[in-house]
Protein backbone atom coordinates (compact mmCIF):
# COMPACT_ATOMS: atom_id res chain seq x y z
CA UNK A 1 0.00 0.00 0.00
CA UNK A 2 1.12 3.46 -1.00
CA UNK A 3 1.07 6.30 1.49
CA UNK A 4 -1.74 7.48 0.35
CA UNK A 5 -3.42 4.70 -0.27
CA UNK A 6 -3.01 3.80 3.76
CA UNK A 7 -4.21 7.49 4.89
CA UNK A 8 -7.57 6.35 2.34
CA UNK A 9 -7.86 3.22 3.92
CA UNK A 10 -7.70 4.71 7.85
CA UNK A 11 -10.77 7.61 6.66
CA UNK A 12 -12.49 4.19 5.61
CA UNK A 13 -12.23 2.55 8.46
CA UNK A 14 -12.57 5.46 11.15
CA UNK A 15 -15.92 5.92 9.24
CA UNK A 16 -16.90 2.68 9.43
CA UNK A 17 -16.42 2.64 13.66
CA UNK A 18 -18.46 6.01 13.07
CA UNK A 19 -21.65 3.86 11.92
CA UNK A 20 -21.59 4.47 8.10
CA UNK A 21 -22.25 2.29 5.85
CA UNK A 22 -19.53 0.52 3.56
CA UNK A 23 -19.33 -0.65 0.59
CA UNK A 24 -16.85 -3.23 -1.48
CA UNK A 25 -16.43 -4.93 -4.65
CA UNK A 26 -13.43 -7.29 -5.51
CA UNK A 27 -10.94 -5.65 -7.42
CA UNK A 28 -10.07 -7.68 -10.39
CA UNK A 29 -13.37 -7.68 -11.44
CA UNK A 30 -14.54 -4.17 -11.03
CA UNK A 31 -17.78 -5.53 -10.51
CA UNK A 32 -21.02 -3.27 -9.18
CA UNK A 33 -20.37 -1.95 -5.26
CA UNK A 34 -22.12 -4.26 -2.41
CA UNK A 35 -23.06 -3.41 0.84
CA UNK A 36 -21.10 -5.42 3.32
CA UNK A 37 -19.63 -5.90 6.52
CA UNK A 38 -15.98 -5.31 5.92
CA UNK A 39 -13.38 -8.08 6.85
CA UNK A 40 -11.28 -5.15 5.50
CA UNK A 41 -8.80 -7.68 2.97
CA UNK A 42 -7.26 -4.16 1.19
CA UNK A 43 -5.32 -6.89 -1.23
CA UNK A 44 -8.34 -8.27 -3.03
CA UNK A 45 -11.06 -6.05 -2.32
CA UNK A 46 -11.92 -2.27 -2.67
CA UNK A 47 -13.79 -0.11 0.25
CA UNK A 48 -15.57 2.75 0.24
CA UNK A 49 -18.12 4.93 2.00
CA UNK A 50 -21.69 4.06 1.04
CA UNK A 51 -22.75 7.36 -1.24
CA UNK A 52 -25.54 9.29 0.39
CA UNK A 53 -28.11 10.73 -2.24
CA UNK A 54 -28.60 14.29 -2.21
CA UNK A 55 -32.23 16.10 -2.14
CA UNK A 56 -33.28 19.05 -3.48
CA UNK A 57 -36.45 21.21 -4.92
CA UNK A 58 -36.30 22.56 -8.02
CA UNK A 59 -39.09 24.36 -10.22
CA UNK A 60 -39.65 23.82 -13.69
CA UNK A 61 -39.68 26.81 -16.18
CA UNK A 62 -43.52 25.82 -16.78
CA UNK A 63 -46.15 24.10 -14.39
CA UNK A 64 -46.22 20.31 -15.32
CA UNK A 65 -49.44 18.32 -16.40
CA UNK A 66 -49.87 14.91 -14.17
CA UNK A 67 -48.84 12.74 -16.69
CA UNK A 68 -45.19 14.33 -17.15
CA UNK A 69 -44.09 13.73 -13.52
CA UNK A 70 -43.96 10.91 -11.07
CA UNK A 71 -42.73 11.64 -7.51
CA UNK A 72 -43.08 14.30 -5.17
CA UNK A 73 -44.80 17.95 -6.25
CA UNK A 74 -45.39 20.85 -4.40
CA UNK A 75 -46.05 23.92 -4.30
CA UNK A 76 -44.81 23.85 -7.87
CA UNK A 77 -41.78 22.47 -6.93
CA UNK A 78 -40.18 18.76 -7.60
CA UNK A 79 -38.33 17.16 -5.30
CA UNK A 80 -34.87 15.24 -6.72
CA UNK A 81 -33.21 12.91 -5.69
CA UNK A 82 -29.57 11.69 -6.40
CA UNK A 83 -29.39 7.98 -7.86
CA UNK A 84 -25.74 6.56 -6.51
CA UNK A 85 -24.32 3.72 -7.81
């Protein structure tokens, strides 16, 4: 492990003890992240912090008919969420 690859791996793990979730995938296959419960094995798998979606309103230029929107409206205003993968 690099330097900085060690300082990385600490944040991970100090997070972890925190209570946030973590995430790894094996890392000759570059497969999709999993949730897990890391046995924290740096040589064959990668770790991260689970990504927490952001949420925000936004309001469209014009007012929206039903059909064009699916989710929450209010007050003219959509609510957005971030899709993490």
């Amino acid at each position: 492990m690099t330097p900085e690859q060690t300082v990385r791996a600490i944040d991970i793990m100090q997070d972890s003890h925190a209570g946030l979730k973590v995430q790894a995938r094996l890392r000759s296959a570059q497969e999709a992240w999993k949730d897990c419960i890391p046995e924290w094995q740096w040589a064959i798998y990668d770790y991260r912090i689970k990504p927490t979606p952001r949420e925000w309103w936004i309001s469209p230029p014009e007012p929206l008919q039903e059909c064009e929107w699916a989710g929450s409206y209010r007050d003219g205003f959509i609510k957005v969420r971030e899709v993490c993968e």
